[in-house]
Protein backbone atom coordinates (compact mmCIF):
# COMPACT_ATOMS: atom_id res chain seq x y z
CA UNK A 1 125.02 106.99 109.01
CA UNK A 2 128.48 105.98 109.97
CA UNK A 3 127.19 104.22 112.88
CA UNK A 4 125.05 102.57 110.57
CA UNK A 5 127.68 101.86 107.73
CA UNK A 6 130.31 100.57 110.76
CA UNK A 7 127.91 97.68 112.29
CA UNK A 8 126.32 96.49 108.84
CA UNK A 9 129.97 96.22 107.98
CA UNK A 10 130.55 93.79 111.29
CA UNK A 11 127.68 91.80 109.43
CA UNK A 12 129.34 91.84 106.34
CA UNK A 13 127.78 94.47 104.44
CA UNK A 14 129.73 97.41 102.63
CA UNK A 15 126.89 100.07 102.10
CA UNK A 16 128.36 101.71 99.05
CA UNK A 17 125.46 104.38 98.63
CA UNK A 18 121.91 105.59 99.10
CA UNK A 19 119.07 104.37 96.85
CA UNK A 20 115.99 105.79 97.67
CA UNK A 21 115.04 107.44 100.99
CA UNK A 22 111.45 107.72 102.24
CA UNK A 23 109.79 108.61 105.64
CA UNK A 24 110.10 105.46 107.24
CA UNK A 25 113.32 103.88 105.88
CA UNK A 26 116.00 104.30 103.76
CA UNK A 27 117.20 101.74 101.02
CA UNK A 28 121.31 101.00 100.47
CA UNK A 29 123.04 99.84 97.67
CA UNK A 30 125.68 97.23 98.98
CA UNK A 31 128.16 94.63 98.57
CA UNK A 32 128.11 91.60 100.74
CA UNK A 33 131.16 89.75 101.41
CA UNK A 34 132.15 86.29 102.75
CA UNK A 35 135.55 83.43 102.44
CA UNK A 36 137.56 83.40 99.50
CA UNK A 37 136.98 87.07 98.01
CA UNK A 38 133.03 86.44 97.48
CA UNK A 39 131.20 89.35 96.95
CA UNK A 40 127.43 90.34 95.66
CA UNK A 41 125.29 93.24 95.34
CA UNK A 42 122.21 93.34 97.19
CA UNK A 43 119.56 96.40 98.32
CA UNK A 44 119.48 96.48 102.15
CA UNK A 45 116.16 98.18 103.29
CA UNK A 46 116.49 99.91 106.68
CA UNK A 47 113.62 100.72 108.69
CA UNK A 48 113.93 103.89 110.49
CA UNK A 49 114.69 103.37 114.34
CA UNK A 50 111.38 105.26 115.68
CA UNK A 51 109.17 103.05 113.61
CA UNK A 52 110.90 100.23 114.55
CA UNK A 53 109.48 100.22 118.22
CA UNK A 54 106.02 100.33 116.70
CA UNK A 55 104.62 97.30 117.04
CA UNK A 56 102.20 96.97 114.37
CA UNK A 57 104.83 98.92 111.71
CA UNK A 58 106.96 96.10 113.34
CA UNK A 59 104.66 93.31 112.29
CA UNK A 60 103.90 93.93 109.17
CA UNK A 61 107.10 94.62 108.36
CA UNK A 62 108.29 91.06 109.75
CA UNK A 63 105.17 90.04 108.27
CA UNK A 64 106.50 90.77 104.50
CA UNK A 65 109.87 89.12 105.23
CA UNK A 66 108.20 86.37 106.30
CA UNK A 67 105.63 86.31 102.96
CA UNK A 68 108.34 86.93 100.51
CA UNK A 69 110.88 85.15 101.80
CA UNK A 70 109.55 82.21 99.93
CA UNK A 71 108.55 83.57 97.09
CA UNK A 72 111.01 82.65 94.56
CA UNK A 73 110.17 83.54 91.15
CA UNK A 74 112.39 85.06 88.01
CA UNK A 75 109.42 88.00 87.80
CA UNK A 76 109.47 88.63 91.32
CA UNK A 77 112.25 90.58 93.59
CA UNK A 78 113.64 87.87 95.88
CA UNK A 79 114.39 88.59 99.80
CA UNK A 80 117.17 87.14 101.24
CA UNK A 81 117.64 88.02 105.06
CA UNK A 82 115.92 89.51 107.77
CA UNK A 83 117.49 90.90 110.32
CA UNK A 84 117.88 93.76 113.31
CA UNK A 85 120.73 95.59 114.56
CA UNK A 86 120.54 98.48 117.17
CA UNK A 87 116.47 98.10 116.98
CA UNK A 88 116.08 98.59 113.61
CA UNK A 89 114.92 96.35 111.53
CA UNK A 90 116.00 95.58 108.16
CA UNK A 91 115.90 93.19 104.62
CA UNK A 92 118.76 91.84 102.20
CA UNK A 93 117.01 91.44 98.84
CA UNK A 94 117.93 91.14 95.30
CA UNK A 95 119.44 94.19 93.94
CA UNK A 96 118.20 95.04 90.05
CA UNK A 97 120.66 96.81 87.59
CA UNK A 98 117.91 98.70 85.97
CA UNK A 99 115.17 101.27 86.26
CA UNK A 100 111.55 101.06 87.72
CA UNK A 101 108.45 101.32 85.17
CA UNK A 102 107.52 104.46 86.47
CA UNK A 103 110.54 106.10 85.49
CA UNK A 104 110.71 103.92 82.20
CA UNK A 105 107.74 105.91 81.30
CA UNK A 106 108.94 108.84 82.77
CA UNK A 107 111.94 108.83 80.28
CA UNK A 108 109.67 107.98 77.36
CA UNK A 109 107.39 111.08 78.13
CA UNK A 110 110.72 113.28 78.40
CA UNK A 111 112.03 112.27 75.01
CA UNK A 112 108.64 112.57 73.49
CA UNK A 113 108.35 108.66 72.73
CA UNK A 114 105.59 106.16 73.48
CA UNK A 115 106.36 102.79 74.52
CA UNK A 116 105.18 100.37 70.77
CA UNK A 117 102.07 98.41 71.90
CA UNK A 118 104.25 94.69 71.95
CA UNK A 119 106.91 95.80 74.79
CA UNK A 120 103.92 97.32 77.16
CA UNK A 121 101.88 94.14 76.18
CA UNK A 122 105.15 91.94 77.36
CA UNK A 123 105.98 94.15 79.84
CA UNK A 124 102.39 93.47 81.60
CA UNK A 125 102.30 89.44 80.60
CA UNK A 126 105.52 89.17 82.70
CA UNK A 127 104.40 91.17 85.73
CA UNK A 128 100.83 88.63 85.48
CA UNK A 129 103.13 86.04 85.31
CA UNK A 130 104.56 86.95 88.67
CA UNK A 131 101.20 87.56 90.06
CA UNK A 132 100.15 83.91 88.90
CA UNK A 133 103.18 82.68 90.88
CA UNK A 134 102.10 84.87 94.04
CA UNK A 135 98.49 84.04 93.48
CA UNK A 136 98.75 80.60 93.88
CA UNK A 137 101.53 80.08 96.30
CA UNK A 138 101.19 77.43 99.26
CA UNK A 139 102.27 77.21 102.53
CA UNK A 140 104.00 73.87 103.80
CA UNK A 141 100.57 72.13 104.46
CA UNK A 142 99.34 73.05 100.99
CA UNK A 143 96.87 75.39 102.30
CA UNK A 144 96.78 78.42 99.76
CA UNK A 145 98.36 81.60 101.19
CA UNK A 146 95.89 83.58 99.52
CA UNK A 147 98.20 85.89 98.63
CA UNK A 148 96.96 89.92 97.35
CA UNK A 149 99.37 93.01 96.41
CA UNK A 150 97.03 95.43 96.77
CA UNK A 151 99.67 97.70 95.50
CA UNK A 152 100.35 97.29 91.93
CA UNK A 153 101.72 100.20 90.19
CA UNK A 154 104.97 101.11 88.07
CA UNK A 155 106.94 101.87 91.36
CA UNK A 156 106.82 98.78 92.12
CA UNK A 157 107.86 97.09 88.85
CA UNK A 158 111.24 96.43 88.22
CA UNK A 159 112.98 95.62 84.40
CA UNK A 160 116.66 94.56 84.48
CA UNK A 161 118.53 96.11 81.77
CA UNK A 162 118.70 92.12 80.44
CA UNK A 163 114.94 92.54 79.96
CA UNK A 164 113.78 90.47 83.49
CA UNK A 165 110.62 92.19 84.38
CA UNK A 166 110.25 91.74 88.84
CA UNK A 167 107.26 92.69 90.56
CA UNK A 168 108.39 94.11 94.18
CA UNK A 169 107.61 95.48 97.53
CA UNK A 170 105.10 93.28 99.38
CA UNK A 171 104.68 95.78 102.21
CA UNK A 172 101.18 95.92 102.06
CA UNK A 173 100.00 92.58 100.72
CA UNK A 174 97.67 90.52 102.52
CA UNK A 175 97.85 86.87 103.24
CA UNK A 176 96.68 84.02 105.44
CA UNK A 177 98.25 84.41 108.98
CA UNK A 178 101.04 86.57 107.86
CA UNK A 179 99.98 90.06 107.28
CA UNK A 180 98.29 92.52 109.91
CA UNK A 181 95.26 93.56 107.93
CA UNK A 182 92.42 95.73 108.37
CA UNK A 183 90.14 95.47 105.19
CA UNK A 184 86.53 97.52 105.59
CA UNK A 185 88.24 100.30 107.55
CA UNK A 186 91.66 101.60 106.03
CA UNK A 187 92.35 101.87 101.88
CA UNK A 188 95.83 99.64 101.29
CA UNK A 189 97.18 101.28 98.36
CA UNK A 190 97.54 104.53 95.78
CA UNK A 191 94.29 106.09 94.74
CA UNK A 192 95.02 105.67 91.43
CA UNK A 193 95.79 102.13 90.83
CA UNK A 194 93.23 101.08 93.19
CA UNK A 195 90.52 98.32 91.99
CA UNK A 196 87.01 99.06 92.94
CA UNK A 197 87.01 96.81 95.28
CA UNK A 198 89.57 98.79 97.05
CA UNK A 199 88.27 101.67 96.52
CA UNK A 200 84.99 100.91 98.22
CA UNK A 201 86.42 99.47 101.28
CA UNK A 202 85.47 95.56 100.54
CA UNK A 203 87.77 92.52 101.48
CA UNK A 204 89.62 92.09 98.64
CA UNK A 205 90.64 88.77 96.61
CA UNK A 206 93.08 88.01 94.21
CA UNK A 207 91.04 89.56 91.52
CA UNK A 208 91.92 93.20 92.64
CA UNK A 209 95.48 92.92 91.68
CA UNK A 210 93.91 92.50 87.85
CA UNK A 211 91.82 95.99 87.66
CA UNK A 212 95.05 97.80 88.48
CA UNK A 213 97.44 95.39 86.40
CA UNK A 214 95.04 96.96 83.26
CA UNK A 215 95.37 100.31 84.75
CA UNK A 216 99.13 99.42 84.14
CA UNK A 217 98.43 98.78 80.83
CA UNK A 218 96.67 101.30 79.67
CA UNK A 219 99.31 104.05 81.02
CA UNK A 220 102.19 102.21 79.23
CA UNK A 221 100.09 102.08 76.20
CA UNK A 222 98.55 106.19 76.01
CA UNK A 223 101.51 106.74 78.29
CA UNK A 224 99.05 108.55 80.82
CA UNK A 225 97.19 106.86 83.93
CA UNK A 226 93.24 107.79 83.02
CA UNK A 227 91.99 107.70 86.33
CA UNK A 228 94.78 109.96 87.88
CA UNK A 229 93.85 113.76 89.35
CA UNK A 230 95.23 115.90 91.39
CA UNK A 231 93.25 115.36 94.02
CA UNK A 232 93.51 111.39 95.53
CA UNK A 233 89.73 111.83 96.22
CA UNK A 234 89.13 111.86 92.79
CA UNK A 235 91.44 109.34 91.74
CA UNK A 236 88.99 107.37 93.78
CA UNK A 237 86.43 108.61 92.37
CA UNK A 238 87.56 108.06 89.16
CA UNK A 239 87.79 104.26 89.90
CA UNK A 240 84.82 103.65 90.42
CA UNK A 241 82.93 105.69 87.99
CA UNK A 242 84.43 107.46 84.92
CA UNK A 243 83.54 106.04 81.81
CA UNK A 244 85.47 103.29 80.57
CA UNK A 245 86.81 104.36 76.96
CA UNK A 246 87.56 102.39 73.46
CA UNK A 247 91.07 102.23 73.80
CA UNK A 248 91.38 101.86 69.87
CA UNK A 249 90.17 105.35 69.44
CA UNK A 250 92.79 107.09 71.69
CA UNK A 251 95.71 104.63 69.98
CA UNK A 252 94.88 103.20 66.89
CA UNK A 253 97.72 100.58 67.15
CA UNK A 254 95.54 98.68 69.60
CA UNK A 255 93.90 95.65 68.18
CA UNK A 256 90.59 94.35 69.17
CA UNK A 257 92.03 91.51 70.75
CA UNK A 258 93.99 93.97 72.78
CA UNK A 259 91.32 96.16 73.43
CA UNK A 260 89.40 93.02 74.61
CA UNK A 261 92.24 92.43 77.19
CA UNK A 262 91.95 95.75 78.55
CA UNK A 263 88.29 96.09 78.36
CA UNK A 264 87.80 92.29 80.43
CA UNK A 265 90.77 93.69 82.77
CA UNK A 266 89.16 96.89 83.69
CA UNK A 267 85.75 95.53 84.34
CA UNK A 268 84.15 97.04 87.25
CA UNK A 269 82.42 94.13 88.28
CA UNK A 270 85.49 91.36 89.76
CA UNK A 271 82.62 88.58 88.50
CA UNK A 272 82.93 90.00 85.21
CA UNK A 273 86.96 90.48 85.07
CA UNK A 274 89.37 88.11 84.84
CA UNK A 275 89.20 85.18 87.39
CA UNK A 276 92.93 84.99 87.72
CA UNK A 277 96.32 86.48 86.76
CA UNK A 278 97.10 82.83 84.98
CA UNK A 279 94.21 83.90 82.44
CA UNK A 280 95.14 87.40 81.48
CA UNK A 281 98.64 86.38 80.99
CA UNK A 282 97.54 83.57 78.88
CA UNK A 283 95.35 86.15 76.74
CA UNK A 284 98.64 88.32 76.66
CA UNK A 285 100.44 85.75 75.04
CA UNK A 286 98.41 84.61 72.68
CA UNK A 287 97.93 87.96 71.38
CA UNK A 288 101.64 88.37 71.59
CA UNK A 289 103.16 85.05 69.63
CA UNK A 290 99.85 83.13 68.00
CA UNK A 291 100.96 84.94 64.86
CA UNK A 292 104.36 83.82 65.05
CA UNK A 293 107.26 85.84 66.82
CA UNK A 294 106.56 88.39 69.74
CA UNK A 295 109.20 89.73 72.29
CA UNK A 296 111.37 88.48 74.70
CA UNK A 297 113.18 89.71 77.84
CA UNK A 298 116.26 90.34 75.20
CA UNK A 299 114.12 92.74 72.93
CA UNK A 300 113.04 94.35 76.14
CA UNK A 301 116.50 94.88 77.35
CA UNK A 302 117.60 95.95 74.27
CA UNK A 303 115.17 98.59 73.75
CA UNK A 304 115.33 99.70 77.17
CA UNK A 305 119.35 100.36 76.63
CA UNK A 306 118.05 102.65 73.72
CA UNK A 307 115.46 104.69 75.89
CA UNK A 308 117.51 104.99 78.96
CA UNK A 309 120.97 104.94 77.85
CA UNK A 310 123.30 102.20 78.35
CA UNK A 311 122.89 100.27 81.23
CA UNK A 312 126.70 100.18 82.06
CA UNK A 313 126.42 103.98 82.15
CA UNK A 314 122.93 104.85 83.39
CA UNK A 315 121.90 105.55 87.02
CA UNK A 316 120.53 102.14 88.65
CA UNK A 317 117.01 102.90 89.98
CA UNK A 318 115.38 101.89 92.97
CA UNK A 319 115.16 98.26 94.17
CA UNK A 320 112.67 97.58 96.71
CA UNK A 321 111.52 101.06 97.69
CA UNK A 322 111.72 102.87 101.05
CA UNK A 323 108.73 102.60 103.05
CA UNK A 324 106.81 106.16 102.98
């Protein structure tokens, strides 16, 4: 580590502490310096030296550097530098003061609280608002990247204690010429956040980021992932066959036009969901502000400084995770 901490510091960077720490890298806190007392922030993700040498971990991994790296959106993490030292590769991104959805709900289950219906709502339109972004991003010939998560899930959603909602880690996306990918043989992604598509070991579009985005939904809203078991097989399972519910009649708060979100969302059949992020972020907000006013990242922000604590004071969670 104080090898580590010693050259990153040649290269400018003061690794103040350890964020998160996984099998395959670690993630840093630190402050990057330059002329004239400049300073910032950022998350430095480290890739650990003996899967460095890998080549396929090693393409992929250049692979999302190279797929993110242009990906600038106010709802998605932003990547700022790739870069090796010692034969170990590793990324400068945006650092977020703030806490990851999973342990957002994590800290509402503790406390005995469940998120109101208009902040998970929000919470959701924002991270479709990203995926709309991702979704339709073009490379410099205006071909479409064709761009796929694969890996939605409240790990990888950030919230800023102002309220910014920031989809993250791209590790496992798929896209046109950038991504190693091996669709048909290996399952990219958790079990339970999977879409069917997924699931069943079919080349995916973007229309498997949306089954999972309502899977999203539905936990922030009964505060509980339905498809979740102990045992990942079935999780799987679960995806692909357990009986849809009426959310309604689990939390009465839910409209029907809500429940008609979640209900198009979760549709088993990708012909019958929702053709594109753009659409069930449009549904999102009209159900949120056609009746006049609905939340904003403020009201988030605030409200997350009640549940968690105040954001001056409370434990920073984890940017861009470690790889595991």
């Amino acid at each position: 580590m104080a090898a580590i901490k010693h050259i990153f510091n040649e290269l400018h960077y003061e690794m103040t502490r350890t964020i998160a720490e996984g099998g395959m890298g670690v993630v840093y806190e630190a402050v990057q310096r330059g002329a004239g007392g400049f300073t910032k922030t950022v998350a430095v993700k480290l890739i650990r030296e003996e899967y460095s040498t890998i080549p396929e971990f090693q393409k992929n991994f250049i692979g999302e550097a190279r797929l993110v790296a242009n990906l600038i959106h106010t709802n998605i993490v932003q990547t700022y530098h790739l870069g090796q030292i010692g034969g170990q590769y590793f990324m400068v991104m945006e650092y977020v003061q703030g806490v990851n959805l999973e342990q957002f709900l994590e800290r509402h289950a503790a406390i005995g609280r469940i998120m109101p219906v208009d902040i998970a709502a929000f919470i959701v339109s924002r991270i479709a608002r990203g995926l709309t972004y991702a979704h339709q991003k073009r490379d410099p010939e205006g071909r479409l990247l064709g761009i796929v998560h694969r890996d939605i899930g409240p790990k990888n959603v950030m919230i800023a204690y102002e309220g910014d909602v920031k989809l993250t880690d791209f590790g496992i996306a798929k896209a046109l010429n950038l991504m190693y990918n091996e669709e048909g043989q290996v399952i990219a992604g958790k079990d339970e956040y999977l879409s069917p598509e997924q699931a069943n070991y079919e080349v995916t579009d973007a229309r498997a980021d949306l089954f999972p985005l309502g899977i999203v939904l539905v936990e922030l809203l009964l505060g509980r992932n339905i498809f979740r078991n102990t045992d990942r097989l079935v999780s799987r399972q679960n995806i692909l066959s357990l009986p849809i519910p009426e959310f309604s009649s689990l939390r009465p708060e839910i409209c029907p036009r809500l429940e008609a979100i979640i209900q198009k969302a979760l549709q088993r059949d990708r012909e019958k969901r929702y053709t594109c992020a753009y659409d069930i972020m449009n549904e999102l907000e009209l159900y949120l502000y056609s009746d006049g006013y609905g939340p904003t990242n403020e009201k988030l922000g605030v409200y997350l400084k009640e549940i968690m604590g105040n954001g001056d004071n409370a434990s920073p969670a984890i940017p861009p995770r470690a790889t595991s």
